[in-house]
C-alpha atoms as a PDB file:
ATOM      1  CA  UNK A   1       0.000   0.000   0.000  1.00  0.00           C
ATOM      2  CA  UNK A   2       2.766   2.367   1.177  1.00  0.00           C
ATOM      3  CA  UNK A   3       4.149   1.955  -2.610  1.00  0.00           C
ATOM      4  CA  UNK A   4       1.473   2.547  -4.191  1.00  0.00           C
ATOM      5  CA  UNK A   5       1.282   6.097  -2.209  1.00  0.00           C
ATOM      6  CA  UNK A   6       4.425   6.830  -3.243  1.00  0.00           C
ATOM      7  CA  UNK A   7       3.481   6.063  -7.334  1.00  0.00           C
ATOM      8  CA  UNK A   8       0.250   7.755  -6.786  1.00  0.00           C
ATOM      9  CA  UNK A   9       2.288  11.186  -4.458  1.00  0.00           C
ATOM     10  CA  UNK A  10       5.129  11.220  -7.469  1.00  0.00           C
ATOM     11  CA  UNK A  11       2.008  12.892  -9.186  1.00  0.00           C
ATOM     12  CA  UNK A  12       0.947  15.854  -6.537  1.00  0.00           C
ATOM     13  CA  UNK A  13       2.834  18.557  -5.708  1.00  0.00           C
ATOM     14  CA  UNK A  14       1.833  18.548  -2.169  1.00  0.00           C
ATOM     15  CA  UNK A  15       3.713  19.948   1.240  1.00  0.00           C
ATOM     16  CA  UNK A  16       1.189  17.497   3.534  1.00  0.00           C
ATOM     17  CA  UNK A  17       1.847  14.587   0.844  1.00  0.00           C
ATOM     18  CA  UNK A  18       5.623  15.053   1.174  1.00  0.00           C
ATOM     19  CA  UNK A  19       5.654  15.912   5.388  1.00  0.00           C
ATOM     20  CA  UNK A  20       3.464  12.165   5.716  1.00  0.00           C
ATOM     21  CA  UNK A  21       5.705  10.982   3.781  1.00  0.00           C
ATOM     22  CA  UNK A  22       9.106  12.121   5.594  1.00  0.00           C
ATOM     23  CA  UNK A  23       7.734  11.342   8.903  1.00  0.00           C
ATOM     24  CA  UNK A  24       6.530   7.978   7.440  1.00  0.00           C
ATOM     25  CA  UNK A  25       9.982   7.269   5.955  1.00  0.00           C
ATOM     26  CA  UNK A  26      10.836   7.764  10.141  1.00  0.00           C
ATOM     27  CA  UNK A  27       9.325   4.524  11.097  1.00  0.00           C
ATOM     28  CA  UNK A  28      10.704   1.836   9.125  1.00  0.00           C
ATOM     29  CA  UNK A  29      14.177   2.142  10.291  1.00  0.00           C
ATOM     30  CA  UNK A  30      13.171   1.724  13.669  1.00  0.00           C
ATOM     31  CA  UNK A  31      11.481  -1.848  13.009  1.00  0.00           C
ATOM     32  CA  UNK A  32      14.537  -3.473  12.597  1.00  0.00           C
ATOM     33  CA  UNK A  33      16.102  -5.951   9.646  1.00  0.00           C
ATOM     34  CA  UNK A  34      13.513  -7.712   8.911  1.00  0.00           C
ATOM     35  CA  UNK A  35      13.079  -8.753   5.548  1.00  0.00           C
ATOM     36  CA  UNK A  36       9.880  -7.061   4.606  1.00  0.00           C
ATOM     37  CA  UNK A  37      11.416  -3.888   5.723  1.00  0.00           C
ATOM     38  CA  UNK A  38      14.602  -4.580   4.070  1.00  0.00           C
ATOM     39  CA  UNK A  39      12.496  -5.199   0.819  1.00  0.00           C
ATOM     40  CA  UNK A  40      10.186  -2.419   1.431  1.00  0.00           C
ATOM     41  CA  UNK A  41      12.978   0.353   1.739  1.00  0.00           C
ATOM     42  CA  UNK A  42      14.938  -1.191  -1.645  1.00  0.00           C
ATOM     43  CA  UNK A  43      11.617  -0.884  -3.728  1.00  0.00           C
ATOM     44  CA  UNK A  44      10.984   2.542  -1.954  1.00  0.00           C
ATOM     45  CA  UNK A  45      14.454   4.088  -2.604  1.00  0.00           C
ATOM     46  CA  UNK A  46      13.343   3.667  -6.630  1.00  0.00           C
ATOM     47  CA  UNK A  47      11.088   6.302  -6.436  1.00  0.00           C
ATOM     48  CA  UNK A  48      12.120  10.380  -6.285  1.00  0.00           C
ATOM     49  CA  UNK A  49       9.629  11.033  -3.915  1.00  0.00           C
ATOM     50  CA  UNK A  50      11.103   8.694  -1.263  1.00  0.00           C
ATOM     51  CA  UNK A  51      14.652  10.503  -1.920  1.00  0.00           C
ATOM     52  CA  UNK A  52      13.007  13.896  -1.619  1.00  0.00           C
ATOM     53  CA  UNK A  53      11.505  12.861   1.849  1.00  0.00           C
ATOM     54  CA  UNK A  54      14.394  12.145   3.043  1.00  0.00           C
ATOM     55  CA  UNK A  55      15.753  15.281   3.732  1.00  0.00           C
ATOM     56  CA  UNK A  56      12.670  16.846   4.905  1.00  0.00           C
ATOM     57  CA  UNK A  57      12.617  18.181   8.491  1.00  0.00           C
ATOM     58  CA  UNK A  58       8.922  16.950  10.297  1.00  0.00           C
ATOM     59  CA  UNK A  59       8.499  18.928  13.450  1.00  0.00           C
END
């Protein structure tokens, strides 16, 4: 689901869209190595949007 946000937020030009998404791109990090994660944040780091987040300050 949280892929197809990111196809579907590569399309908006949104400040909320890209906050969710930094704060979002928080969480997974702190859930360990699992492999869904692992596999999550590979297929993630393909799309701009997930790159763009990632330098986003959330207060």
């Amino acid at each position: 689901m949280a892929l197809d946000a990111l196809d579907l937020g590569e399309q908006l030009k949104s400040a909320r869209c890209a906050g969710y998404l930094a704060e979002f791109r928080r969480h997974p990090a702190g859930l360990g190595s699992a492999a869904v994660v692992r596999d999550f944040c590979e297929q993630a780091a393909d799309h701009r949007l997930w790159e763009a987040a990632g330098g986003l300050a959330v207060s």
